[in-house]
Protein backbone atom coordinates (compact mmCIF):
# COMPACT_ATOMS: atom_id res chain seq x y z
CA UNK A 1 111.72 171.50 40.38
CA UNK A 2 113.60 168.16 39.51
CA UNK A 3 111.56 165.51 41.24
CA UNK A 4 114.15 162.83 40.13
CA UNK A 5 117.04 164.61 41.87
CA UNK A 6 115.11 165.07 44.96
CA UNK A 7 114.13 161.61 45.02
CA UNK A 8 117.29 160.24 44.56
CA UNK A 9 118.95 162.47 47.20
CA UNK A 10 115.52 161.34 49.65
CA UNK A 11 116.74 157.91 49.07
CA UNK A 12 120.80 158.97 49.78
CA UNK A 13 120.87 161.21 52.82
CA UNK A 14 120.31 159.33 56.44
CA UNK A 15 117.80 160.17 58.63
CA UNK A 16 119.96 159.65 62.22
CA UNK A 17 117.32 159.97 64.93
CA UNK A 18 118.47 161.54 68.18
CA UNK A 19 121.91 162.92 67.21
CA UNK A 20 123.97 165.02 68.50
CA UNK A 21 120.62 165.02 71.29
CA UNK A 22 117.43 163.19 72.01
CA UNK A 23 114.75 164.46 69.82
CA UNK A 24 116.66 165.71 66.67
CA UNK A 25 116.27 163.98 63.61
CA UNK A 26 120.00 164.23 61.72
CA UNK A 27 120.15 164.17 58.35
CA UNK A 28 123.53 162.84 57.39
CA UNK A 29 124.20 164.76 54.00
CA UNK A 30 127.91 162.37 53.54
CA UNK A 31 126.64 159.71 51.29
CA UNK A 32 126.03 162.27 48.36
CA UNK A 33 129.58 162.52 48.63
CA UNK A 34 129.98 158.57 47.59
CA UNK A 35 127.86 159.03 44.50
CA UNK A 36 129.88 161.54 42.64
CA UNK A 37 126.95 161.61 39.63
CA UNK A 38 124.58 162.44 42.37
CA UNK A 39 126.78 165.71 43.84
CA UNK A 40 127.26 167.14 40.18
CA UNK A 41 123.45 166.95 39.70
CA UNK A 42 123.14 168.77 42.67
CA UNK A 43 125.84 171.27 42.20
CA UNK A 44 124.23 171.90 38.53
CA UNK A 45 120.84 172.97 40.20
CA UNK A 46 122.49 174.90 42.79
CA UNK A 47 124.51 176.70 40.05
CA UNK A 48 121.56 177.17 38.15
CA UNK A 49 119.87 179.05 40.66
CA UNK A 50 122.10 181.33 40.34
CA UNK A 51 123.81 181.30 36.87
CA UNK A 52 123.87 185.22 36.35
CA UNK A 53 122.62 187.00 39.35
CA UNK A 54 125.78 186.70 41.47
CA UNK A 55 129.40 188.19 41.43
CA UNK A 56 130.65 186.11 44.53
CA UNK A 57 129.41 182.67 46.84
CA UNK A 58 130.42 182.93 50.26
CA UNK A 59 129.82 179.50 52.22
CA UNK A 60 129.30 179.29 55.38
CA UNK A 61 131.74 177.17 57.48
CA UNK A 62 131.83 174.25 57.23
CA UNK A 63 129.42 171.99 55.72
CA UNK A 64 128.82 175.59 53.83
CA UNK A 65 132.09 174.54 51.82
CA UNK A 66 131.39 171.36 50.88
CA UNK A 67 128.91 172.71 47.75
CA UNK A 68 129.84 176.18 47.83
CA UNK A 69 133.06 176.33 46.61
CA UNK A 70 131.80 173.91 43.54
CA UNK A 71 129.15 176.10 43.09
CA UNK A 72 131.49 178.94 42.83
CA UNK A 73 133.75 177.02 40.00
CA UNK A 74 130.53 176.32 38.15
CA UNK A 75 129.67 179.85 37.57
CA UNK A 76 133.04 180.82 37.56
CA UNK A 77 132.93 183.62 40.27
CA UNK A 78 135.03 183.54 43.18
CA UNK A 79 134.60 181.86 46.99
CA UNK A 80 134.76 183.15 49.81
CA UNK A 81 135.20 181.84 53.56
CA UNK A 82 133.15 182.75 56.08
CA UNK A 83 134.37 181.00 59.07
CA UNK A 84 133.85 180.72 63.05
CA UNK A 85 136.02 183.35 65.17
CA UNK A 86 139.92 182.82 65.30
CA UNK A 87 139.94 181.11 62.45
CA UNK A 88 141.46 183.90 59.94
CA UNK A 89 144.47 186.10 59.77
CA UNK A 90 143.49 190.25 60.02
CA UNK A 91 141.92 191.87 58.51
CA UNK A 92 138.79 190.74 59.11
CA UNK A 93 135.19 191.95 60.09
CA UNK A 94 133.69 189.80 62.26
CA UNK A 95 129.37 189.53 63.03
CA UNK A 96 128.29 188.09 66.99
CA UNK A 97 124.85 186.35 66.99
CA UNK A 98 122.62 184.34 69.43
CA UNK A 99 122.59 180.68 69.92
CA UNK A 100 119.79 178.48 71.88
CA UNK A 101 122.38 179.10 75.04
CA UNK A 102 124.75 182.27 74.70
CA UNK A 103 126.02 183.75 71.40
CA UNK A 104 128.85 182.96 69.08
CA UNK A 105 131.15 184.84 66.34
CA UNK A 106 131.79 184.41 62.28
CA UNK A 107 134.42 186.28 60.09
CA UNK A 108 135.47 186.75 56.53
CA UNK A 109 138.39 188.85 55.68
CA UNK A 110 137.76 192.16 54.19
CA UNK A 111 138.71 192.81 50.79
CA UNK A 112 137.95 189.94 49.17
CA UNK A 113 134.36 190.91 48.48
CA UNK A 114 133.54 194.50 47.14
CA UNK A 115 130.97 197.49 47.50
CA UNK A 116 127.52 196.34 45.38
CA UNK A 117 128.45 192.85 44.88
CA UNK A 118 126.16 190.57 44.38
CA UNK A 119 126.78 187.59 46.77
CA UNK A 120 125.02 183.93 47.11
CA UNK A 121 125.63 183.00 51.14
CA UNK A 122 125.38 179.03 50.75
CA UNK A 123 124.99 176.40 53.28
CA UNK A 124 124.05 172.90 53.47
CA UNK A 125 121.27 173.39 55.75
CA UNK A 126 118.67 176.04 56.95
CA UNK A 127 117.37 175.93 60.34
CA UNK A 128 116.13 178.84 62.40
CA UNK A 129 118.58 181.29 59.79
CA UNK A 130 120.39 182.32 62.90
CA UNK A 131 123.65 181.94 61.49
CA UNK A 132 122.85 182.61 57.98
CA UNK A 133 121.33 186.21 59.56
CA UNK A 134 124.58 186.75 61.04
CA UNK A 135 126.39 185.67 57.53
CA UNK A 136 123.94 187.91 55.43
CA UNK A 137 124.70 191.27 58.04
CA UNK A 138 128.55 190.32 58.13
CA UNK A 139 128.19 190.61 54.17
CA UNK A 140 126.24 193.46 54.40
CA UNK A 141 128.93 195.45 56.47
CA UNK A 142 131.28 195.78 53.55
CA UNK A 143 128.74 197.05 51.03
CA UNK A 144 127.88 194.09 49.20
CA UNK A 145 124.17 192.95 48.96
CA UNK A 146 122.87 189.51 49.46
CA UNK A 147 120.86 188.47 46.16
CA UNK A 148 120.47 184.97 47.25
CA UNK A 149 120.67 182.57 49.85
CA UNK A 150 120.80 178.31 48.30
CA UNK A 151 120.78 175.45 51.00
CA UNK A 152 120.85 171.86 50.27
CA UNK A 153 117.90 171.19 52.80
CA UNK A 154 115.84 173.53 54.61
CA UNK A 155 113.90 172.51 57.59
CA UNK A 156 110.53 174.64 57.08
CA UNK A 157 109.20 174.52 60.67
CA UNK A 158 112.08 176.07 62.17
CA UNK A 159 111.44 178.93 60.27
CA UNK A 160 114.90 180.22 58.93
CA UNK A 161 113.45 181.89 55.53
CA UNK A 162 110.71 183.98 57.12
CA UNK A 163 114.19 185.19 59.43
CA UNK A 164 115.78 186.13 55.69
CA UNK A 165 112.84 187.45 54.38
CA UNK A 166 114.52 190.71 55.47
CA UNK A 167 117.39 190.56 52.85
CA UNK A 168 114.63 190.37 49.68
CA UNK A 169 116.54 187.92 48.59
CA UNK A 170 116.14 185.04 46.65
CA UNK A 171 115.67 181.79 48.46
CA UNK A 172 116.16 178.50 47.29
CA UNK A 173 116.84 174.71 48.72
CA UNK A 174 116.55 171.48 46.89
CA UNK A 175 115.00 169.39 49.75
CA UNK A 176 112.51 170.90 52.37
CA UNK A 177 111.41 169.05 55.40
């Protein structure tokens, strides 16, 4: 664990209280992006993670992006979108899951991950795993296999790992709150 990186990210990303609602506690992730020192050392511990154990990152859209595809270039494998639905030209597979109110749709277009892969799903932030579930299963459906999931921040009490714990996967996040 690199107490000086969390640290200096504690002291970077914004606590926004009561955005986008009353009650949640935002944390604005956009000033890493002004301290260009401070997003290699956190690519380099993301890529570390997973320096050997994957084939392929998919990131999840969009903050998903933002690290992922640097990730990717780190350990030189290739990146792959996984996006909300109607974003992508055919072919695609696509994977519904449930919101707090009614249900929603991600994609990734088929062939551009392969049978026994192993694939990193990245995002910047783990909540309740809900769409990272969906991510993991949409993976899942063209014969890859998740080895790990990496999130910038995860928010423990919302309980998104225990919800991956069914992918025995690897799980790993630089910040937890």
């Amino acid at each position: 664990m690199n107490h000086q990186l969390i640290q200096e990210l504690e002291e970077t990303i914004q606590n926004i209280p009561d955005f986008p609602k009353p009650g949640i506690q935002f944390k604005d992730i956009t000033p890493i992006f002004l301290k260009p020192d401070l997003y290699k050392d956190v690519i380099k511990d993301l890529a570390e993670f997973s320096r050997g154990k994957i084939d392929a990152v998919c990131g999840i859209e969009s903050r998903g992006y933002l690290f992922g595809i640097a990730i990717a270039v780190a350990l030189d494998v290739p990146f792959v979108l996984i996006r909300k639905k109607g974003k992508l030209p055919p072919p695609f597979v696509g994977q519904k899951y449930d919101l707090e109110y009614g249900s929603a749709e991600i994609e990734m277009r088929t062939g551009q991950i392969k049978s026994g892969q192993r694939i990193l799903i990245h995002d910047d932030l783990l909540a309740t795993g809900g769409t990272t579930e969906a991510a993991a299963l949409l993976v899942q459906k063209q014969g890859a296999r998740i080895s790990q999931f990496s999130f910038l921040i995860a928010l423990e009490e919302l309980g998104g790992k225990e919800r991956l714990k069914q992918f025995e996967a690897e799980v790993h996040q630089i910040l937890t709150y």
